[in-house]
N, C-alpha and C. Protein backbone atom coordinates (compact mmCIF):
# COMPACT_ATOMS: atom_id res chain seq x y z
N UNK A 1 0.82 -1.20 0.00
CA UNK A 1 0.00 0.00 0.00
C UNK A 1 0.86 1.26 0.00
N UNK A 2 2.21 1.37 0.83
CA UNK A 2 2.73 2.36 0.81
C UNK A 2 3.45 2.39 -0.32
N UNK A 3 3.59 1.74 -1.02
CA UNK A 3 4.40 2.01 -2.53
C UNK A 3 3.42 2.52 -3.26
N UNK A 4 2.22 1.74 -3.27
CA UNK A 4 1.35 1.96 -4.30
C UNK A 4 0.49 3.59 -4.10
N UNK A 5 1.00 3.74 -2.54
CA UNK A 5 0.11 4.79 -2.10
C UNK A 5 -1.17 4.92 -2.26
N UNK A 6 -1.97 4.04 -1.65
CA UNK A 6 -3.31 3.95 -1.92
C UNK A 6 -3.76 2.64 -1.03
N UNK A 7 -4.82 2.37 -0.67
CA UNK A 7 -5.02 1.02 0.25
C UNK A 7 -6.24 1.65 1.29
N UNK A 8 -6.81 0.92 1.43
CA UNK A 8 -7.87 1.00 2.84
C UNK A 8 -7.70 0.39 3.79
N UNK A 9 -7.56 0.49 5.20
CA UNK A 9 -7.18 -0.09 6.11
C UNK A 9 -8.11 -0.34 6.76
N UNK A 10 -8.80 -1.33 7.29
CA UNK A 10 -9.98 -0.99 8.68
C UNK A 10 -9.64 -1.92 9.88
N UNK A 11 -10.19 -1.37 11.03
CA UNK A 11 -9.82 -2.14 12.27
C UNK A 11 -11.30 -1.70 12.87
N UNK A 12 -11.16 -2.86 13.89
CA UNK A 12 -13.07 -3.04 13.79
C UNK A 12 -13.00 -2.63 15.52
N UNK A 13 -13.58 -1.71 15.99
CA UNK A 13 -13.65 -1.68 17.31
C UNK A 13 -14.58 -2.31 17.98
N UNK A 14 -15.03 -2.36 19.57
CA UNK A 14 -15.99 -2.84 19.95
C UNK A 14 -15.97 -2.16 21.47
N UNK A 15 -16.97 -3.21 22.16
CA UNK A 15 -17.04 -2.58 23.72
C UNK A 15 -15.40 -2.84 24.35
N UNK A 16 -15.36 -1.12 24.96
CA UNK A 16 -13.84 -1.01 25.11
C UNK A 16 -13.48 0.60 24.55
N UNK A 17 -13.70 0.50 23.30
CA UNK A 17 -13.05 1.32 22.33
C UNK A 17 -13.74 2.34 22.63
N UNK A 18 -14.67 2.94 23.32
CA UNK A 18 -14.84 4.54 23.90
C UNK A 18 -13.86 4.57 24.88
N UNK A 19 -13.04 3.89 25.74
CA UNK A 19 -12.29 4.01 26.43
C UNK A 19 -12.56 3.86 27.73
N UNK A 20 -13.58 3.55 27.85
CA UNK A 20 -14.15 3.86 29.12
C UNK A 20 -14.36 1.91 29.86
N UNK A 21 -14.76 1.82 31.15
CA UNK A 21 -14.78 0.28 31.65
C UNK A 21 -15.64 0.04 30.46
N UNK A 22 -15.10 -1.69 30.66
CA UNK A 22 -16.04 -2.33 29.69
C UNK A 22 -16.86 -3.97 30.21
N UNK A 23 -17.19 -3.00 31.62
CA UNK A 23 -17.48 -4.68 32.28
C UNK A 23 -18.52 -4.94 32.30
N UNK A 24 -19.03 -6.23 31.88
CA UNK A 24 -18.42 -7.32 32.92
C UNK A 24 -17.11 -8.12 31.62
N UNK A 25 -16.99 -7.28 30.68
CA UNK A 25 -16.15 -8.14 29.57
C UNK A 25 -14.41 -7.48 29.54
N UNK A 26 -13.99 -7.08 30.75
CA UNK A 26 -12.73 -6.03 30.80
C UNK A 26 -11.51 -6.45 29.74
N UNK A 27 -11.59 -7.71 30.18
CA UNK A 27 -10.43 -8.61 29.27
C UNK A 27 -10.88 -7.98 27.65
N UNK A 28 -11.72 -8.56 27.84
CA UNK A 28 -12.39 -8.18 26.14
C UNK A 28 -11.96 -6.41 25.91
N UNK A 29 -12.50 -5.99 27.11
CA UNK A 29 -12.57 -4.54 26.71
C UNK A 29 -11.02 -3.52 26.58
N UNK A 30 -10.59 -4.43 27.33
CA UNK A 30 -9.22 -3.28 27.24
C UNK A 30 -8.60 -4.27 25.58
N UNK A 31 -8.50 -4.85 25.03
CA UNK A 31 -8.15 -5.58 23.63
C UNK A 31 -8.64 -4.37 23.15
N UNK A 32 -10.09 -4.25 22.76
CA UNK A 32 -10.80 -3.50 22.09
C UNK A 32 -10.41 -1.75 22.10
N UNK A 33 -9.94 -1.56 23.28
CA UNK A 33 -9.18 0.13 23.89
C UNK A 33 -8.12 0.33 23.30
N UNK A 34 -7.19 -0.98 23.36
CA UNK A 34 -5.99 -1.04 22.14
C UNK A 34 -5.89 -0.77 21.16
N UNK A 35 -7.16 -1.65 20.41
CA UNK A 35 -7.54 -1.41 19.05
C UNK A 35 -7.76 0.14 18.54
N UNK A 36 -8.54 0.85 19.58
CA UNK A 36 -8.62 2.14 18.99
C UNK A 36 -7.53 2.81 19.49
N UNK A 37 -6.99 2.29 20.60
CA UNK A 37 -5.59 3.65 20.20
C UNK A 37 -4.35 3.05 19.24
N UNK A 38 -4.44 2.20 18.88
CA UNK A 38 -3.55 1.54 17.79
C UNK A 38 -4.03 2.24 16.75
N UNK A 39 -5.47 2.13 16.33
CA UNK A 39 -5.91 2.94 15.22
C UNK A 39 -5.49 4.39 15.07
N UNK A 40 -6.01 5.09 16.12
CA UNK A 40 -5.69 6.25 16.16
C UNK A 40 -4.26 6.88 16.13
N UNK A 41 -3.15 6.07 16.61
CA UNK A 41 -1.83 6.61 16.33
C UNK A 41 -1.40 5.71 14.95
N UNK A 42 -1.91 5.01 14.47
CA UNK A 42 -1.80 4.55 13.05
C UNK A 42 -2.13 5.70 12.28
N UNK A 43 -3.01 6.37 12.08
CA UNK A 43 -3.71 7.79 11.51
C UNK A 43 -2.77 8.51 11.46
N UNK A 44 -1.98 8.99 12.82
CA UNK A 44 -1.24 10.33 12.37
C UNK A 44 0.00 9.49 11.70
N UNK A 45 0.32 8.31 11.87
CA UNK A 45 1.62 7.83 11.14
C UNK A 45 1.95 7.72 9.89
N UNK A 46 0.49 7.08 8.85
CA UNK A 46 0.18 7.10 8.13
C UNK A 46 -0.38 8.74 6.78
N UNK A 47 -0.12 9.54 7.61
CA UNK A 47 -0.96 10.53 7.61
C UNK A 47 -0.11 10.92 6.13
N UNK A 48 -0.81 11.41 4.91
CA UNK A 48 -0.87 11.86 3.49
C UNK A 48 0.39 10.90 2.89
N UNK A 49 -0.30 9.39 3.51
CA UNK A 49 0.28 8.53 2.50
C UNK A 49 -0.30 7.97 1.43
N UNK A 50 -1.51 8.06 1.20
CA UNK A 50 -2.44 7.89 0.38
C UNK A 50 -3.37 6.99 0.75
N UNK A 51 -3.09 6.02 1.96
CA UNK A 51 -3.61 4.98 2.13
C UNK A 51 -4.61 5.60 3.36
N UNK A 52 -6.07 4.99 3.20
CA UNK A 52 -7.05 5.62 4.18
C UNK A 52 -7.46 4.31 5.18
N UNK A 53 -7.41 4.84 6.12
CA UNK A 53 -7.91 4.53 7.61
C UNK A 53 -9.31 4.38 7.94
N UNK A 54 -10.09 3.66 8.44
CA UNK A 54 -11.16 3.19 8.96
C UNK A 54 -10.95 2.70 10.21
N UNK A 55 -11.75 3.30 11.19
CA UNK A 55 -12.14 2.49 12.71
C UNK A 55 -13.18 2.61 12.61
N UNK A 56 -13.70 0.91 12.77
CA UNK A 56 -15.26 0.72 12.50
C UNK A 56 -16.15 0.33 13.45
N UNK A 57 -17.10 0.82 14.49
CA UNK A 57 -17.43 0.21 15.65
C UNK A 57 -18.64 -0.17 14.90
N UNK A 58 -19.28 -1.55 15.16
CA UNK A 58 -20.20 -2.22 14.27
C UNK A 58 -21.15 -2.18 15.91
N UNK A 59 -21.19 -2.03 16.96
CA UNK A 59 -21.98 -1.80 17.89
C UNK A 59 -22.28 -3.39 18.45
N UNK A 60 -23.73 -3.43 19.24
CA UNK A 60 -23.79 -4.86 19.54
C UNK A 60 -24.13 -6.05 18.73
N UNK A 61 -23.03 -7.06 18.12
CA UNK A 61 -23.75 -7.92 17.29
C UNK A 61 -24.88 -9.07 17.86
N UNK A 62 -25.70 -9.63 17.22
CA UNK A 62 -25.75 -10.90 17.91
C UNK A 62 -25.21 -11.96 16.96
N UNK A 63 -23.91 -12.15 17.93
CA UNK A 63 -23.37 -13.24 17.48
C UNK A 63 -22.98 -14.46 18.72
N UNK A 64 -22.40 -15.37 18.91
CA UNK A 64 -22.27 -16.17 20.04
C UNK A 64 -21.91 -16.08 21.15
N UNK A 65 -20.96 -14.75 21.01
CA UNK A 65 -20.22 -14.04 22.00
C UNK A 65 -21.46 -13.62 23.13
N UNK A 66 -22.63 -12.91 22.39
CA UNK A 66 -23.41 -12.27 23.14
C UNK A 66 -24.74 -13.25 23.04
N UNK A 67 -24.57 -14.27 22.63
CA UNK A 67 -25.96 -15.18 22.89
C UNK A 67 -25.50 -16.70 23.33
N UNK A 68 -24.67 -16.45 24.06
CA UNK A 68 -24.04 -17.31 24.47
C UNK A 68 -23.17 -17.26 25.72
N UNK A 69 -23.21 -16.49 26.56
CA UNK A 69 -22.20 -15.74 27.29
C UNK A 69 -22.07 -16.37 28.91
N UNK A 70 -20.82 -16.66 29.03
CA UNK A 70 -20.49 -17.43 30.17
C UNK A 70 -20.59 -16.44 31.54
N UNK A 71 -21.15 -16.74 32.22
CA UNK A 71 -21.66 -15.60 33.35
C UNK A 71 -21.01 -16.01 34.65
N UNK A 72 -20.08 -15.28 36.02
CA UNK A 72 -19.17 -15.52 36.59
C UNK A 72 -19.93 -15.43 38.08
N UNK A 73 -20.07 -15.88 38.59
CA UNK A 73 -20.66 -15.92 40.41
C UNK A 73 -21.84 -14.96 40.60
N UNK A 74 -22.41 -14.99 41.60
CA UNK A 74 -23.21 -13.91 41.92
C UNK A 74 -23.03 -12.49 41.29
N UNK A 75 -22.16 -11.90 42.20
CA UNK A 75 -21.93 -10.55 41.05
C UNK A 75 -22.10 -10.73 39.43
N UNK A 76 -22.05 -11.62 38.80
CA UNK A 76 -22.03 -11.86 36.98
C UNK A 76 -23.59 -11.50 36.78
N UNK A 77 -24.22 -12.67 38.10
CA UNK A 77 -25.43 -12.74 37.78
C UNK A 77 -26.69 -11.30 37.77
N UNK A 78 -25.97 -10.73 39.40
CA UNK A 78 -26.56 -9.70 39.13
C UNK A 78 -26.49 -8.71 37.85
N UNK A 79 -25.57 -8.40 37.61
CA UNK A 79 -25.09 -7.87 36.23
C UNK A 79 -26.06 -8.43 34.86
N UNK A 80 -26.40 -9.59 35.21
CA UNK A 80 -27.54 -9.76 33.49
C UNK A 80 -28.96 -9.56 33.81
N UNK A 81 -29.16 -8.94 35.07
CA UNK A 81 -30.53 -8.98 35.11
C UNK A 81 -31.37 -8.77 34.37
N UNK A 82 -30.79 -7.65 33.19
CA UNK A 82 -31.57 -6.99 32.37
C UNK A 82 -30.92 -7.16 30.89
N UNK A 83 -30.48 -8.08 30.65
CA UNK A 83 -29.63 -8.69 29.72
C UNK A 83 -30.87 -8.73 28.42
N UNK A 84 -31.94 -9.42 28.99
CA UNK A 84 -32.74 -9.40 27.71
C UNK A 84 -33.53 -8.11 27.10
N UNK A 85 -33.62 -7.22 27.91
CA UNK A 85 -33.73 -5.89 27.61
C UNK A 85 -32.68 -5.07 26.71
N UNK A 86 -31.09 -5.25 26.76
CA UNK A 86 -29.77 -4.98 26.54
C UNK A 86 -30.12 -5.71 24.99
N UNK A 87 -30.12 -6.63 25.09
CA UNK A 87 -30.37 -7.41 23.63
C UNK A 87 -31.20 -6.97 22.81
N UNK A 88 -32.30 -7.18 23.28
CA UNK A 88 -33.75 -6.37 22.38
C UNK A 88 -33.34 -5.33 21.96
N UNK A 89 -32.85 -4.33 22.54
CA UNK A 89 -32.67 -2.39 22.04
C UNK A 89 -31.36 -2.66 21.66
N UNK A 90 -30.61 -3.04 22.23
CA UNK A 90 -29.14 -2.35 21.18
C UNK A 90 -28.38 -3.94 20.45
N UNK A 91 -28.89 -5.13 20.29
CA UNK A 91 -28.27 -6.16 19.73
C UNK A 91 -28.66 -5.97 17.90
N UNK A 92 -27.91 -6.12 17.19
CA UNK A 92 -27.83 -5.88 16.07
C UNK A 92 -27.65 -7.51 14.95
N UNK A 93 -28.08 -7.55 13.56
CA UNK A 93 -27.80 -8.61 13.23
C UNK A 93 -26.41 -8.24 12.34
N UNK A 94 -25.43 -9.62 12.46
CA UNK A 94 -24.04 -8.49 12.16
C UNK A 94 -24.37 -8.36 10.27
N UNK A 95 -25.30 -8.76 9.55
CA UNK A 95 -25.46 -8.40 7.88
C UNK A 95 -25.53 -7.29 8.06
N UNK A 96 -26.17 -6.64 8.60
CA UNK A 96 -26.47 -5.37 9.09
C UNK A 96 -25.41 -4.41 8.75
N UNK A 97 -24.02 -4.96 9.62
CA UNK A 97 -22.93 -4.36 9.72
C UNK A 97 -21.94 -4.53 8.98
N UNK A 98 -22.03 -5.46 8.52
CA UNK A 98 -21.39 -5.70 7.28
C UNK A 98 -21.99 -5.00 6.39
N UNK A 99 -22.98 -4.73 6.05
CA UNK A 99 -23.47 -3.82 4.87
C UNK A 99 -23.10 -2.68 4.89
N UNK A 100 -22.96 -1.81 6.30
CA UNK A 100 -22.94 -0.67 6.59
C UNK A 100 -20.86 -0.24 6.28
N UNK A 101 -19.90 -1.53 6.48
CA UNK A 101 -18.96 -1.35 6.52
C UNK A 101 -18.85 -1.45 5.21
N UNK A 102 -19.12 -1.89 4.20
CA UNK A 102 -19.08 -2.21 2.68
C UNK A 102 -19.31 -0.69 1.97
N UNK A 103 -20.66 0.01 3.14
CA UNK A 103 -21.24 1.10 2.10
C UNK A 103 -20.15 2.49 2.75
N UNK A 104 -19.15 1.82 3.81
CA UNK A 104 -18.68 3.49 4.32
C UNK A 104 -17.28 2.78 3.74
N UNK A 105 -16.79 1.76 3.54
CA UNK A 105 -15.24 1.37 2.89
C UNK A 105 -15.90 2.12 1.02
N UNK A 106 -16.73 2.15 0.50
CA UNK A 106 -16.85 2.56 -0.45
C UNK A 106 -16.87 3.57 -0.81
N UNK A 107 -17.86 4.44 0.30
CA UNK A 107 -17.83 5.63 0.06
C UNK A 107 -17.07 6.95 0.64
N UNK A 108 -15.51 6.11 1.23
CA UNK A 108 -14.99 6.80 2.24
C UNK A 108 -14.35 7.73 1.28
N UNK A 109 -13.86 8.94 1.87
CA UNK A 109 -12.85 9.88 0.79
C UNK A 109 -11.90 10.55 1.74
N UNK A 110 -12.07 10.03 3.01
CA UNK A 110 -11.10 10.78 4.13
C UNK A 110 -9.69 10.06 4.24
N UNK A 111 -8.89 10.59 4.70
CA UNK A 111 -7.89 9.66 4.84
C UNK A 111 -8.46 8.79 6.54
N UNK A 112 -8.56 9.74 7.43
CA UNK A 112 -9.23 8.38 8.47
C UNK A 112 -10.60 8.84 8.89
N UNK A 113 -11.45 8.48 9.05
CA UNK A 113 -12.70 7.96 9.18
C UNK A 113 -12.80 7.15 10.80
N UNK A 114 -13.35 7.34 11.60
CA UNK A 114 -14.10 6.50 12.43
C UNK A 114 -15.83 6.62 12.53
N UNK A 115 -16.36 4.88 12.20
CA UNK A 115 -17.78 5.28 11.90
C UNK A 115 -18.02 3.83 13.28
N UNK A 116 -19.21 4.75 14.19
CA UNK A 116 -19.79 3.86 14.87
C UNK A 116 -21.49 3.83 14.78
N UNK A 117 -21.92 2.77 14.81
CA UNK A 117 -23.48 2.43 14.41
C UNK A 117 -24.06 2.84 15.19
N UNK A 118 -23.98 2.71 16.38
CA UNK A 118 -24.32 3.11 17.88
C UNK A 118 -23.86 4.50 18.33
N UNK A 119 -24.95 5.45 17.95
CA UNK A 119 -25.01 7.07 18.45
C UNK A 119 -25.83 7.49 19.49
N UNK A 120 -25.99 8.56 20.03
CA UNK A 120 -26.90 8.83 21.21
C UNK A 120 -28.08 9.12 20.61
N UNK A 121 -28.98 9.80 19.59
CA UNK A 121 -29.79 9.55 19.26
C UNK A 121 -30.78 8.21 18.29
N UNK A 122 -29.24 6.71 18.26
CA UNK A 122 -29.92 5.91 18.10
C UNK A 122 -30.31 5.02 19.03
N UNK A 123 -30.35 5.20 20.02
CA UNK A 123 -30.43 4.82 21.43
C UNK A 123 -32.09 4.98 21.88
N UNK A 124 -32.19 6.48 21.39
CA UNK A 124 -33.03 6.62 21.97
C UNK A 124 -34.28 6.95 20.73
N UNK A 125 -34.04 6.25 20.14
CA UNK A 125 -35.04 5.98 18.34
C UNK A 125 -35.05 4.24 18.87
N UNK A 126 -34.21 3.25 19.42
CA UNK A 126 -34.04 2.09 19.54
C UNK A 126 -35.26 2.03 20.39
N UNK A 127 -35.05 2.84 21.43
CA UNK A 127 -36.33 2.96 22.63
C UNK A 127 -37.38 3.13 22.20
N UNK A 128 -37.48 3.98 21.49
CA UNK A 128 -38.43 3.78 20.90
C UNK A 128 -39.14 2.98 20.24
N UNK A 129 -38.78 2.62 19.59
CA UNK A 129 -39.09 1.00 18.86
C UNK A 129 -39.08 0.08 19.93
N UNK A 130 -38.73 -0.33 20.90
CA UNK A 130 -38.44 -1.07 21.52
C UNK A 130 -40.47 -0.67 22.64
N UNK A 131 -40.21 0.50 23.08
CA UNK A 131 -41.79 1.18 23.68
C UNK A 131 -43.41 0.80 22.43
N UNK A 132 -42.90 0.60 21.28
CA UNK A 132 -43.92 0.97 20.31
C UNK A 132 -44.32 -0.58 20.36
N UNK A 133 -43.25 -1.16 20.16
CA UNK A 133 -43.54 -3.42 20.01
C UNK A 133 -43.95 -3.41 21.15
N UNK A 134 -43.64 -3.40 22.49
CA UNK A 134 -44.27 -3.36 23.53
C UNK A 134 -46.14 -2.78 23.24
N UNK A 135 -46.22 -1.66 23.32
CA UNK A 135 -47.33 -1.41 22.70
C UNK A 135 -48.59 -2.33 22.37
N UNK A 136 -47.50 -2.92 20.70
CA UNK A 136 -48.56 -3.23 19.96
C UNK A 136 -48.74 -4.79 19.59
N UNK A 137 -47.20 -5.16 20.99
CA UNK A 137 -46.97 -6.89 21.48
C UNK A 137 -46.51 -7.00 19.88
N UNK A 138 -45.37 -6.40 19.51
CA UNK A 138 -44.85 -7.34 18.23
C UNK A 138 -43.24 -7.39 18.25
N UNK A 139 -42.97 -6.99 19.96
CA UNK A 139 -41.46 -6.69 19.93
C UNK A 139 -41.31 -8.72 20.32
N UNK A 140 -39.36 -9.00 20.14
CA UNK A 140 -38.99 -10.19 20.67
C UNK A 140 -37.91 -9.94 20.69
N UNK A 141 -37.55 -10.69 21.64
CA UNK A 141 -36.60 -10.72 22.47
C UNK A 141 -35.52 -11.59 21.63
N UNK A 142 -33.67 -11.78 21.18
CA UNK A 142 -33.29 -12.34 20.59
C UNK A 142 -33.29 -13.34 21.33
N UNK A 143 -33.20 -14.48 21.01
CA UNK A 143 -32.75 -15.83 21.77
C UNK A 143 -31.22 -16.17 22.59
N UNK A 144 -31.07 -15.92 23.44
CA UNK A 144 -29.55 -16.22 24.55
C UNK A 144 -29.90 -17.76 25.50
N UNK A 145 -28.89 -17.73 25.82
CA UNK A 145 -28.69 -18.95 26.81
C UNK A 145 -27.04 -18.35 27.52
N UNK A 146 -27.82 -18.13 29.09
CA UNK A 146 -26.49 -18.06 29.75
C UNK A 146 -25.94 -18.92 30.70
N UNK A 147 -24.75 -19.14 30.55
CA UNK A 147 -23.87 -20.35 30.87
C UNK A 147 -23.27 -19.71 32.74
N UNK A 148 -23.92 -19.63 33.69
CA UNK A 148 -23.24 -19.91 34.90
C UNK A 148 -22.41 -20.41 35.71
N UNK A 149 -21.15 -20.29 35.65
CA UNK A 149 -19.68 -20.97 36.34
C UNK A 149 -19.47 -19.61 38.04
N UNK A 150 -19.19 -21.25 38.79
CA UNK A 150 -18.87 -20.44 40.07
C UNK A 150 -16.99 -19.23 39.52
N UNK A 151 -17.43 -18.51 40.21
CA UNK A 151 -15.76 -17.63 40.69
C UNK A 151 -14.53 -18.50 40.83
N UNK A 152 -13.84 -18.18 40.09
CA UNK A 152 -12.31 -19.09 40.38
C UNK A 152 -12.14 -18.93 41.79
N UNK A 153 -11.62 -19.99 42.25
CA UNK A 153 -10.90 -20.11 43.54
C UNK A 153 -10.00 -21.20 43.50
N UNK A 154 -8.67 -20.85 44.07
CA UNK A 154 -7.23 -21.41 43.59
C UNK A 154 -7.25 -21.96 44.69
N UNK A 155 -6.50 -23.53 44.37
CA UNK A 155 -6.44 -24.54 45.76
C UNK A 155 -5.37 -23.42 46.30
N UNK A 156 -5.58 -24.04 47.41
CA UNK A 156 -4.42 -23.65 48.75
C UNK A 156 -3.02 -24.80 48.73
N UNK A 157 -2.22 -24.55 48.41
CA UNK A 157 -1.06 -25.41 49.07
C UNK A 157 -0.82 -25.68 50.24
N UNK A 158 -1.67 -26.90 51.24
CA UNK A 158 -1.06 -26.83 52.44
C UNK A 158 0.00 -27.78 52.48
N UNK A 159 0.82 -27.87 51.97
CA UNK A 159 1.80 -28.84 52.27
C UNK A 159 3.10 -28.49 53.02
């Protein structure tokens, strides 16, 4: 790309990549915090080489990660109370996002670009939709199954 001077780059962010905690998934989330500051000092490095930059936050997919999710002791549990609520309003199908990354890798003209699906007024357009199916009983819930494991606890060496 740098010879040719020209190339698209994308790196896909996720929960994490506002920077902020990302729990109950931290492990996950600080990867994802990387990702965008990797991106972001990639940008100025790269900067009027011809080759353009993408950080793409595709928001919540439902994919196995999140319909499938291994849940850690009491504290985990409290934490999903409202898990199927979390799903319904902000879980996404990832064609979705893939379409959306296809139509902004196409139509990009910046050298870097960060596009996230998930804005503050789609949040609260989601709620909406989410208040209206309620309503008119045509909302559903995606399908999950969560997997419950006690808290690690490390034998003791009494020897």
């Amino acid at each position: 790309m740098t010879q040719r001077k020209e190339g698209t780059l994308v790196n896909i962010y996720g929960n994490g990549s506002f920077l902020r905690p990302a729990s109950p998934t931290g492990l996950y989330g600080a990867t994802k915090a990387w990702v965008t500051s990797l991106t972001r000092s990639l940008a100025k490095e790269i900067h009027g080489s011809g080759i353009k930059l993408i950080g793409f936050s595709p928001g919540m997919m439902l994919t196995d990660m999140l319909t499938n999710p291994v849940v850690i002791g009491e504290q985990g549990k409290a934490m999903m109370k409202r898990y199927a609520f979390v799903l319904r309003l902000l879980g996404d199908d990832p064609k979705r996002a893939a379409q959306k990354l296809v139509e902004t890798i196409a139509n990009n003209k910046k050298e870097f670009t960060e596009y996230r699906t998930i804005r503050p007024w789609t949040i609260v357009l989601r709620l909406l939709r989410v208040k209206w199916e309620d309503l008119t009983k045509t909302g559903k819930t995606p399908e999950y199954t969560l997997h419950y494991e006690d808290p690690y606890k490390p034998e003791i060496d009494r020897s």
